[in-house]
C-alpha atoms as a PDB file:
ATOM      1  CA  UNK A   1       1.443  -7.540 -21.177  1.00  0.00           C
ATOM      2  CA  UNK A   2       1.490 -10.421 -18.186  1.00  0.00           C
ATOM      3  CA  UNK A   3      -2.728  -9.638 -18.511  1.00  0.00           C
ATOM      4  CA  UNK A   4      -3.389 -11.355 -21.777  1.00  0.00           C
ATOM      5  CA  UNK A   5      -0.850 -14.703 -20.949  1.00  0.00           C
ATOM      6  CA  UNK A   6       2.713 -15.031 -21.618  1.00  0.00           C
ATOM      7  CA  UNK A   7       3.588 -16.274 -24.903  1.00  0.00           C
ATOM      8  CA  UNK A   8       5.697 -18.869 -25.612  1.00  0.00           C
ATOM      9  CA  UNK A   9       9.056 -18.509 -27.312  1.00  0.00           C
ATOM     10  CA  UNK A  10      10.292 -21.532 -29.454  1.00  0.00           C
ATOM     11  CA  UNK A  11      13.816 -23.148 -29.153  1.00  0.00           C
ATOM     12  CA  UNK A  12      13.738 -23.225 -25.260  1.00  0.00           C
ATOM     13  CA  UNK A  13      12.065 -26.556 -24.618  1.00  0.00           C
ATOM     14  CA  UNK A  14       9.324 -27.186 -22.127  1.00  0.00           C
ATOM     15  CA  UNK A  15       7.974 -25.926 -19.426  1.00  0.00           C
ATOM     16  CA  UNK A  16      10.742 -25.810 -15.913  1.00  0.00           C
ATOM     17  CA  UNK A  17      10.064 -28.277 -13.732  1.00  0.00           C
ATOM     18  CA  UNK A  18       8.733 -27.414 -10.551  1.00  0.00           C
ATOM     19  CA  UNK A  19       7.410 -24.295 -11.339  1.00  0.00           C
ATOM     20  CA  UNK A  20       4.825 -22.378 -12.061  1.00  0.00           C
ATOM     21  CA  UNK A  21       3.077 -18.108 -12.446  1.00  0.00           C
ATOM     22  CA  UNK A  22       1.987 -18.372  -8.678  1.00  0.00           C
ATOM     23  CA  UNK A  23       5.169 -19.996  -7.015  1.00  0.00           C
ATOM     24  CA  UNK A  24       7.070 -17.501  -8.892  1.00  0.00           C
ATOM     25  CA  UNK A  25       5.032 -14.644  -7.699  1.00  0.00           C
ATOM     26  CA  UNK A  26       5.098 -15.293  -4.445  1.00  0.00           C
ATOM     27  CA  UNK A  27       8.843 -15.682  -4.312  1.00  0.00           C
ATOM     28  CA  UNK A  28       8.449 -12.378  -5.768  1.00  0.00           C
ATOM     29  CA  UNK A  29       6.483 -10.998  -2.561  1.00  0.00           C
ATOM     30  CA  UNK A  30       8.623 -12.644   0.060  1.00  0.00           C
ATOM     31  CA  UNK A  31      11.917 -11.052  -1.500  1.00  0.00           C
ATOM     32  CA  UNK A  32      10.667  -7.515  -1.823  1.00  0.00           C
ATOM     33  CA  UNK A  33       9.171  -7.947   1.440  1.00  0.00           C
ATOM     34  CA  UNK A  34      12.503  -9.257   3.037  1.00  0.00           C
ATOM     35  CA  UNK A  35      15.040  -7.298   1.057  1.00  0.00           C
ATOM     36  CA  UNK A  36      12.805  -4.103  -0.513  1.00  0.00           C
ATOM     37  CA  UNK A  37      12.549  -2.863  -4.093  1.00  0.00           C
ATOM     38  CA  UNK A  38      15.931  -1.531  -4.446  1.00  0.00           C
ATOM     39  CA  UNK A  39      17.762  -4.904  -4.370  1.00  0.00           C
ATOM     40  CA  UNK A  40      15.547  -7.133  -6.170  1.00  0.00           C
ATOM     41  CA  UNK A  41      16.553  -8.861  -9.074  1.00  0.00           C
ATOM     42  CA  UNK A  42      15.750 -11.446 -11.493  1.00  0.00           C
ATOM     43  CA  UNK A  43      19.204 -13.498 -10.844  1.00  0.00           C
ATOM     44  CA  UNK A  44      18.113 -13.086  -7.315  1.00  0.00           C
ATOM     45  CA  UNK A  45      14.639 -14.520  -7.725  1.00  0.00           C
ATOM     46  CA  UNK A  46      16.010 -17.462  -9.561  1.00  0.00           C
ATOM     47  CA  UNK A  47      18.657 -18.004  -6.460  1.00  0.00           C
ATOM     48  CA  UNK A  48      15.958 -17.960  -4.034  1.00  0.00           C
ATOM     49  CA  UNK A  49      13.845 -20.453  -6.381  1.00  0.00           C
ATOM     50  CA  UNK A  50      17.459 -22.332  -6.890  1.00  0.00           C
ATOM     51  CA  UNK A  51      16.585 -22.484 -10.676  1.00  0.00           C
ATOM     52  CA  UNK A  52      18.263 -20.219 -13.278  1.00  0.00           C
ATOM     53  CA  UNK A  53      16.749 -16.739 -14.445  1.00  0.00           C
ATOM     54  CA  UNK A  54      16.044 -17.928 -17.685  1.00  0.00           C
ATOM     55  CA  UNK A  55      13.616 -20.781 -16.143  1.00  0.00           C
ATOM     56  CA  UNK A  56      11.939 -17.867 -14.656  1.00  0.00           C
ATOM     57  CA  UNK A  57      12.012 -15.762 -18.020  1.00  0.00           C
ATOM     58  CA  UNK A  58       9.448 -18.462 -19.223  1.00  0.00           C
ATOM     59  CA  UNK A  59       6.808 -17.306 -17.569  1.00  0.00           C
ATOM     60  CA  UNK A  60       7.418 -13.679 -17.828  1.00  0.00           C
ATOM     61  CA  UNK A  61       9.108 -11.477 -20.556  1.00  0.00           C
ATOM     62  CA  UNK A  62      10.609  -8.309 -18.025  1.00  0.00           C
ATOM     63  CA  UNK A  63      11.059  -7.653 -14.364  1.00  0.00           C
ATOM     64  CA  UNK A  64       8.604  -5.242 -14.953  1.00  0.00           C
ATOM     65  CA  UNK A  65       5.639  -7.931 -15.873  1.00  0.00           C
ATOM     66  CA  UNK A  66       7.080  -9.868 -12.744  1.00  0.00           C
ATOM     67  CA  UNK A  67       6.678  -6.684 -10.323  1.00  0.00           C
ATOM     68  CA  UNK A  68       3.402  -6.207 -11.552  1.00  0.00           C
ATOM     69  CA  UNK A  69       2.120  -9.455 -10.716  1.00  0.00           C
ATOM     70  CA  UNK A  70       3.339  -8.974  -7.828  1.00  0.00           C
ATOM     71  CA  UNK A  71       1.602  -5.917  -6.894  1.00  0.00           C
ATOM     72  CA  UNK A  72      -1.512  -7.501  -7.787  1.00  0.00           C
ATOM     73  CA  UNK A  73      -1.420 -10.341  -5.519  1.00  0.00           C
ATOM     74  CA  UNK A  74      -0.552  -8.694  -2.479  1.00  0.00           C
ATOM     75  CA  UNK A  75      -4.090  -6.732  -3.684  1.00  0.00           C
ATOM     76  CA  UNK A  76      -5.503 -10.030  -3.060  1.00  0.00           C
ATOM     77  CA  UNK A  77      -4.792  -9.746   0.495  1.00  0.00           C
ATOM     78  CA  UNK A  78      -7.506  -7.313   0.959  1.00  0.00           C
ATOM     79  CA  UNK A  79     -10.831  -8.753   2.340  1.00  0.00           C
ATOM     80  CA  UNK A  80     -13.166  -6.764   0.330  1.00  0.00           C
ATOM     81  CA  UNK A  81     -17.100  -6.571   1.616  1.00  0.00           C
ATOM     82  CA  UNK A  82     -19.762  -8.136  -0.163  1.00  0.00           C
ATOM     83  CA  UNK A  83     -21.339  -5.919  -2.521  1.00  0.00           C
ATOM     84  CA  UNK A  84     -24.662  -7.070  -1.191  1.00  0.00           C
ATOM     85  CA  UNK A  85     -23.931  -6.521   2.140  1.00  0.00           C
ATOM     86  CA  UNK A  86     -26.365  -4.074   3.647  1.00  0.00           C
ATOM     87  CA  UNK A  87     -23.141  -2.065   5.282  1.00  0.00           C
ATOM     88  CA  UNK A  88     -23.617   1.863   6.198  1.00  0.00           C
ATOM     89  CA  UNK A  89     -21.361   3.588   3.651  1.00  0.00           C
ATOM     90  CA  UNK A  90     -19.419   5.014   6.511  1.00  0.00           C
ATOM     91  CA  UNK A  91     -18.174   1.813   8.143  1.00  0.00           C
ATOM     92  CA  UNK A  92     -17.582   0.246   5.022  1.00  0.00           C
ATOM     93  CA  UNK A  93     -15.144   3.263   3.754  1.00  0.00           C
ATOM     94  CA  UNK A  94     -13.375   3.174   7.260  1.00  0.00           C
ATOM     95  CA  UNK A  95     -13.173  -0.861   6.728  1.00  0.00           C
ATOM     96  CA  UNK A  96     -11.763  -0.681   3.343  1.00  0.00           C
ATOM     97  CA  UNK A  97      -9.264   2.723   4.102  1.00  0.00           C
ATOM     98  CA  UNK A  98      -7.896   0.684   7.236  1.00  0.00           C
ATOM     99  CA  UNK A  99      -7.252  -2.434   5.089  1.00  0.00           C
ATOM    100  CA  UNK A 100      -5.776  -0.393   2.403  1.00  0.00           C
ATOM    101  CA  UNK A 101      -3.707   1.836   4.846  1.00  0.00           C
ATOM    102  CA  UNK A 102      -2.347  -1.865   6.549  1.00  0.00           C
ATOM    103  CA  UNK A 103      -1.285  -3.546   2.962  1.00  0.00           C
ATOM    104  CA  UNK A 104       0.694  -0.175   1.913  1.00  0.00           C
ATOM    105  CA  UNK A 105       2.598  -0.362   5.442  1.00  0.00           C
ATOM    106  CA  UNK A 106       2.840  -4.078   5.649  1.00  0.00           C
ATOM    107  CA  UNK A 107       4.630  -3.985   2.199  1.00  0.00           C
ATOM    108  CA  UNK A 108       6.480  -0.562   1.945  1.00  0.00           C
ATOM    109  CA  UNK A 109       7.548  -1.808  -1.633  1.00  0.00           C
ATOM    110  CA  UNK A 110       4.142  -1.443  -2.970  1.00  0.00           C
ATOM    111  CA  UNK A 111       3.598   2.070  -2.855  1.00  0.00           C
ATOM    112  CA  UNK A 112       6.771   3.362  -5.715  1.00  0.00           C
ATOM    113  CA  UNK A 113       4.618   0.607  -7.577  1.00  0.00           C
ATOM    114  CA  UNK A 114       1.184   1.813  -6.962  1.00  0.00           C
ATOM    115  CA  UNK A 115       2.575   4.532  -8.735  1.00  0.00           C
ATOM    116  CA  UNK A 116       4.546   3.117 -11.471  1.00  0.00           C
ATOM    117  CA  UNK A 117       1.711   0.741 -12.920  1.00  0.00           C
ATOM    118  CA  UNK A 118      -1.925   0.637 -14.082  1.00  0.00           C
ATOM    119  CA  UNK A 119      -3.502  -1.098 -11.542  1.00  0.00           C
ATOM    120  CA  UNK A 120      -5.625  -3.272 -13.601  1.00  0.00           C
ATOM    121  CA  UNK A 121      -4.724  -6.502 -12.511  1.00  0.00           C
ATOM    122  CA  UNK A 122      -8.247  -8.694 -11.123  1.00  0.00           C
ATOM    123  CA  UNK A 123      -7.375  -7.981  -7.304  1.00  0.00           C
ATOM    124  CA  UNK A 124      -6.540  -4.431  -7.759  1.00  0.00           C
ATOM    125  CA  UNK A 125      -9.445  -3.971 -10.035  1.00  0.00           C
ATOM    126  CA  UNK A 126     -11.177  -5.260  -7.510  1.00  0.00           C
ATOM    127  CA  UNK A 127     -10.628  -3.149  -4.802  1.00  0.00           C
ATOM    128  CA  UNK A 128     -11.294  -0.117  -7.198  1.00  0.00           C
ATOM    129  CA  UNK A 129     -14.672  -1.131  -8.038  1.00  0.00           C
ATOM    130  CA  UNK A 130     -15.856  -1.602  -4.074  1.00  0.00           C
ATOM    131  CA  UNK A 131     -14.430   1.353  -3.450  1.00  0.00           C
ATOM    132  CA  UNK A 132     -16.813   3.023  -6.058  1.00  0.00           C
ATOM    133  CA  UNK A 133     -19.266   1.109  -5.320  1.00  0.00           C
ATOM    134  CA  UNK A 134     -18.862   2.381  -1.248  1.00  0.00           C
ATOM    135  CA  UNK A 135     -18.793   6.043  -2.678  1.00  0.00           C
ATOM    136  CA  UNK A 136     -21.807   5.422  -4.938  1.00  0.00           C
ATOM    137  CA  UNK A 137     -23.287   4.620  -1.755  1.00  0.00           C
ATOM    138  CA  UNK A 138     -23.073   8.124  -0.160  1.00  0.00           C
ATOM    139  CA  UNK A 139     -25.511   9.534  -2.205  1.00  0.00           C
ATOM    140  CA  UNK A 140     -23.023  12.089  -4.045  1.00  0.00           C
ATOM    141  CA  UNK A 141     -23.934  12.806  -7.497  1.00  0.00           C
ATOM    142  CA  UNK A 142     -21.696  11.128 -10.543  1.00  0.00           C
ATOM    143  CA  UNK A 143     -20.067  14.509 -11.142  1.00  0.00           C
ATOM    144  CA  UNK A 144     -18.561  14.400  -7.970  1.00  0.00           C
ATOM    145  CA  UNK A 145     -17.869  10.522  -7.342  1.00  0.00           C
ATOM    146  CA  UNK A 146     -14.066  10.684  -9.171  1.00  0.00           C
ATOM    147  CA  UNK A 147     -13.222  13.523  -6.468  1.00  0.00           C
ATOM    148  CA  UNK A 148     -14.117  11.847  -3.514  1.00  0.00           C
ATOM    149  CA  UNK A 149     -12.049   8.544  -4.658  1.00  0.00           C
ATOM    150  CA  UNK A 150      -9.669  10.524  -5.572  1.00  0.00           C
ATOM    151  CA  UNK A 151      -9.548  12.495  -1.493  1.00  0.00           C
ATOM    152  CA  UNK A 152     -10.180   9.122   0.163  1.00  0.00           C
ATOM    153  CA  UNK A 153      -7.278   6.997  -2.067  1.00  0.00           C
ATOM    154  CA  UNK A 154      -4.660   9.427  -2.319  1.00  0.00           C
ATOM    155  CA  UNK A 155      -5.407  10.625   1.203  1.00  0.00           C
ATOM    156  CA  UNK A 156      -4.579   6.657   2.644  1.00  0.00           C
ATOM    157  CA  UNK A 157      -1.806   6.138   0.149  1.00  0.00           C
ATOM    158  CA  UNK A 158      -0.032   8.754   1.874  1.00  0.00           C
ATOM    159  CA  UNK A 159      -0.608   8.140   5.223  1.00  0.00           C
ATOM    160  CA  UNK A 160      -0.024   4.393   4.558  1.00  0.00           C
ATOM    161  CA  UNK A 161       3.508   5.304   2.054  1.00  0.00           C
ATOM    162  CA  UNK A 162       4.874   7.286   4.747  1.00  0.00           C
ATOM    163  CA  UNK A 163       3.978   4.890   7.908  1.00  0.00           C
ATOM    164  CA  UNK A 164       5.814   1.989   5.926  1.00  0.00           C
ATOM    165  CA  UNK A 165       8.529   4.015   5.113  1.00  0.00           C
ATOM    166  CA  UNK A 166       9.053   4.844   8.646  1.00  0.00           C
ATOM    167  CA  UNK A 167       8.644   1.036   9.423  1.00  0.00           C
ATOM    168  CA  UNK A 168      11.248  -0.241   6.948  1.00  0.00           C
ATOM    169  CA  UNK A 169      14.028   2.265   8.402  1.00  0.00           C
ATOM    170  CA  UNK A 170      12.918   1.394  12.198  1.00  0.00           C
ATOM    171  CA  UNK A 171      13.463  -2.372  11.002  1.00  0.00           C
ATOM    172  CA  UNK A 172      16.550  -1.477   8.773  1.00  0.00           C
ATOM    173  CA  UNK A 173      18.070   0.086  12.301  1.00  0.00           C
ATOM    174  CA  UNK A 174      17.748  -3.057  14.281  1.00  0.00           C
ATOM    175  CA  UNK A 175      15.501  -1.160  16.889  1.00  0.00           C
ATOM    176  CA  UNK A 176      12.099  -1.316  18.124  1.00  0.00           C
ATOM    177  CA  UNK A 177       9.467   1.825  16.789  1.00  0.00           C
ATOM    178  CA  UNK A 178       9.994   3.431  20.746  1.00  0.00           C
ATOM    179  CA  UNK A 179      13.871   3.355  20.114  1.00  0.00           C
ATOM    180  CA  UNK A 180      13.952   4.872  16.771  1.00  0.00           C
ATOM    181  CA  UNK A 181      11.180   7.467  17.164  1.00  0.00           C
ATOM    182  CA  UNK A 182      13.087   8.750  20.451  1.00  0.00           C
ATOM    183  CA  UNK A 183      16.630   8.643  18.372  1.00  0.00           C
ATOM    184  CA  UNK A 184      15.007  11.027  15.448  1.00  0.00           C
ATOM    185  CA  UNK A 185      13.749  13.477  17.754  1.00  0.00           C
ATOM    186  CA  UNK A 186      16.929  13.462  19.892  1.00  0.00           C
ATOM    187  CA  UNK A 187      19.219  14.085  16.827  1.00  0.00           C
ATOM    188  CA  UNK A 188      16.596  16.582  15.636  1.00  0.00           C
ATOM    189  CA  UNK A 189      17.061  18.602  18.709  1.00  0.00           C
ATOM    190  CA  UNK A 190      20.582  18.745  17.975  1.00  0.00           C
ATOM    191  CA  UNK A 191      19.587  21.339  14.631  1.00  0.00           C
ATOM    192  CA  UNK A 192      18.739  24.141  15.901  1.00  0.00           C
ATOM    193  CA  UNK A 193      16.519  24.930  12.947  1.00  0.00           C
ATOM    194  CA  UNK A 194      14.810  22.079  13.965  1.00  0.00           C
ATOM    195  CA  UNK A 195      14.900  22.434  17.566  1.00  0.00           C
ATOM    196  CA  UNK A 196      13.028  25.343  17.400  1.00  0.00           C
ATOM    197  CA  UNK A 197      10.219  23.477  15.339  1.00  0.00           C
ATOM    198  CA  UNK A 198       9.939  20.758  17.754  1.00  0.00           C
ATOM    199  CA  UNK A 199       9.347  23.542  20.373  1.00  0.00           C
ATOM    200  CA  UNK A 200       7.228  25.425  18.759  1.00  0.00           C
ATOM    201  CA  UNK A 201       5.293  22.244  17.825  1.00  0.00           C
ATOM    202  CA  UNK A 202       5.550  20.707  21.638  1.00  0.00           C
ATOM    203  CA  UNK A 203       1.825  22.205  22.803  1.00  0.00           C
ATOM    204  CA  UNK A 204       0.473  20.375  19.708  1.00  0.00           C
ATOM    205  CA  UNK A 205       2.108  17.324  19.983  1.00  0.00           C
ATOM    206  CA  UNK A 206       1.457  16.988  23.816  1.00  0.00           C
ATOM    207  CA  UNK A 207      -2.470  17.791  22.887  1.00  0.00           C
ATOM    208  CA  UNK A 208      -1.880  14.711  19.640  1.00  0.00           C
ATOM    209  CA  UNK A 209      -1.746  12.186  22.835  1.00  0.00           C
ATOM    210  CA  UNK A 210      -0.413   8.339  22.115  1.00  0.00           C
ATOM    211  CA  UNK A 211       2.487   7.056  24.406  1.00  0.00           C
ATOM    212  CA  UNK A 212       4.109   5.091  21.505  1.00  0.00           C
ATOM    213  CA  UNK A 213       4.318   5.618  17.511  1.00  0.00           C
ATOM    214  CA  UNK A 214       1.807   3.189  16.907  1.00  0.00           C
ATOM    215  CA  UNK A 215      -0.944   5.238  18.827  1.00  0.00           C
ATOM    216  CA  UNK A 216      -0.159   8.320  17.743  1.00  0.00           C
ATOM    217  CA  UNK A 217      -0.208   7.093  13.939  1.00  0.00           C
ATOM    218  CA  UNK A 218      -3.613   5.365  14.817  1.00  0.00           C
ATOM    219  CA  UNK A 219      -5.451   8.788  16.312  1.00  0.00           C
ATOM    220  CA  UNK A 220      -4.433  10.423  13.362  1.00  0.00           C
ATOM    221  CA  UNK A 221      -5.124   8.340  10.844  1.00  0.00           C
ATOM    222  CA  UNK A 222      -8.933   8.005  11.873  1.00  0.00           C
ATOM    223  CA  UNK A 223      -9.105  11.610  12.607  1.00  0.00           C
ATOM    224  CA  UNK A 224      -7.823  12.654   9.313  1.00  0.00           C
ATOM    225  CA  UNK A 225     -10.688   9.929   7.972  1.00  0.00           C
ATOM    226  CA  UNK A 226     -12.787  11.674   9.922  1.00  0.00           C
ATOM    227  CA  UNK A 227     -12.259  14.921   8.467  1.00  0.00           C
ATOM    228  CA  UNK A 228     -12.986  12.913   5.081  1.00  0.00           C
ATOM    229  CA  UNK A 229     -16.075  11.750   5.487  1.00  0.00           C
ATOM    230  CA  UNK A 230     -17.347  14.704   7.350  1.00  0.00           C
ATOM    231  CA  UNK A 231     -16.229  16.500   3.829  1.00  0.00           C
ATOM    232  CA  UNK A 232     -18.269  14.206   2.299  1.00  0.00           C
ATOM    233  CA  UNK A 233     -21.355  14.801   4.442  1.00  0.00           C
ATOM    234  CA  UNK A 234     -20.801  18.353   4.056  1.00  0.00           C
ATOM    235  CA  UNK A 235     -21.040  18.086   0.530  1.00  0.00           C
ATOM    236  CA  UNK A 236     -24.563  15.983   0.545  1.00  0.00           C
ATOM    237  CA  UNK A 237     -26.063  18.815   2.517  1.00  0.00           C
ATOM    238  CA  UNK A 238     -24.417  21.367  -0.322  1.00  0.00           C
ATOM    239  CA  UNK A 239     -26.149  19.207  -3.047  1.00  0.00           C
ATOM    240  CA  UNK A 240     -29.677  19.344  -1.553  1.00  0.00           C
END
């Protein structure tokens, strides 16, 4: 694996000039970022780098190795507390779920990867280990700790998957988040299977608030966290 260092092969001379792990990687980033999962490439790496794949094949065996570097560095993005930071478990699990929610929608890419990999690259590892740390924190006993990573994780990977999502087809559309949210439900009112959902739903979303996409994916996100750590403070008063 990329973790324990890329071996060398013999026959193919030295080391490309000009490059190196880290330029390579972020190359990596700024294509997925630019162009998405779906069309990345290792011939279109080395075009970008204007070197040949098999320069970039020296530093890493499979796409695969090179996609999981890359979803480790963008983990590096994250500005993770200082364990000895005297931080009320509740603002540090809202700091760390916003940062969290903001990588997975700043890089819609990342989440089919999340998913694909280990995670056990240094930055990813981490994040895991201040977010147990931040759960430790709430006073729940071990038995229950995996549960409550487990709610808080897969409940901002999912928020934060679809948000990006919705991002990367507002930007594939050439329109502004306004534009394309009032397109969808315009062209959803034209099924009338759906048109009668978006009735039935128009007291609730009226009562949601937010004038723009944005706002209305910020009020829920930190409601639904709210509901989370609420559970969680439910649960301490269960275990007394």
């Amino acid at each position: 694996m990329w973790l324990e260092g890329k071996a060398r092969r013999g026959g193919r001379g030295g080391q490309p000039s000009g490059l190196d792990r880290e330029r390579i990687t972020a190359a990596t980033v700024r294509l997925l970022d630019a162009e998405g999962l779906a069309r990345f490439s290792m011939r279109r790496l080395a075009a970008e780098l204007n070197v040949t794949a098999m320069s970039v094949y020296w530093y890493v065996d499979t796409k695969d190795d090179l996609l999981e570097l890359a979803l480790d560095a963008v983990y590096g993005e994250l500005l993770l507390p200082d364990p000895a930071e005297p931080r009320e478990w509740r603002d540090r699990l809202r700091a760390l779920a916003g940062q969290y929610r903001a990588l997975l929608v700043r890089h819609p890419w990342l989440s089919p990867l999340v998913g694909t990999y280990l995670n056990i690259g240094p930055n990813a590892l981490a994040f895991a280990r201040v977010v147990q740390r931040t759960l430790r924190g709430t006073g729940l006993p071990a038995s229950r700790l995996t549960g409550a990573i487990s709610a808080v994780l897969q409940f901002v990977y999912g928020f934060g998957t679809i948000e990006g999502h919705f991002g990367a087809r507002v930007a594939a559309a050439g329109m502004t988040h306004d534009e394309y949210f009032r397109h969808s439900v315009s062209a959803a009112s034209q099924d009338p299977g759906a048109a009668a959902m978006i009735e039935e739903s128009a007291d609730i979303m009226e009562a949601r608030g937010g004038d723009t996409p944005q706002e209305m994916w910020e009020r829920d996100f930190t409601f639904g966290l709210d509901l989370l750590v609420a559970g969680i403070e439910a649960m301490l008063t269960r275990e007394e």
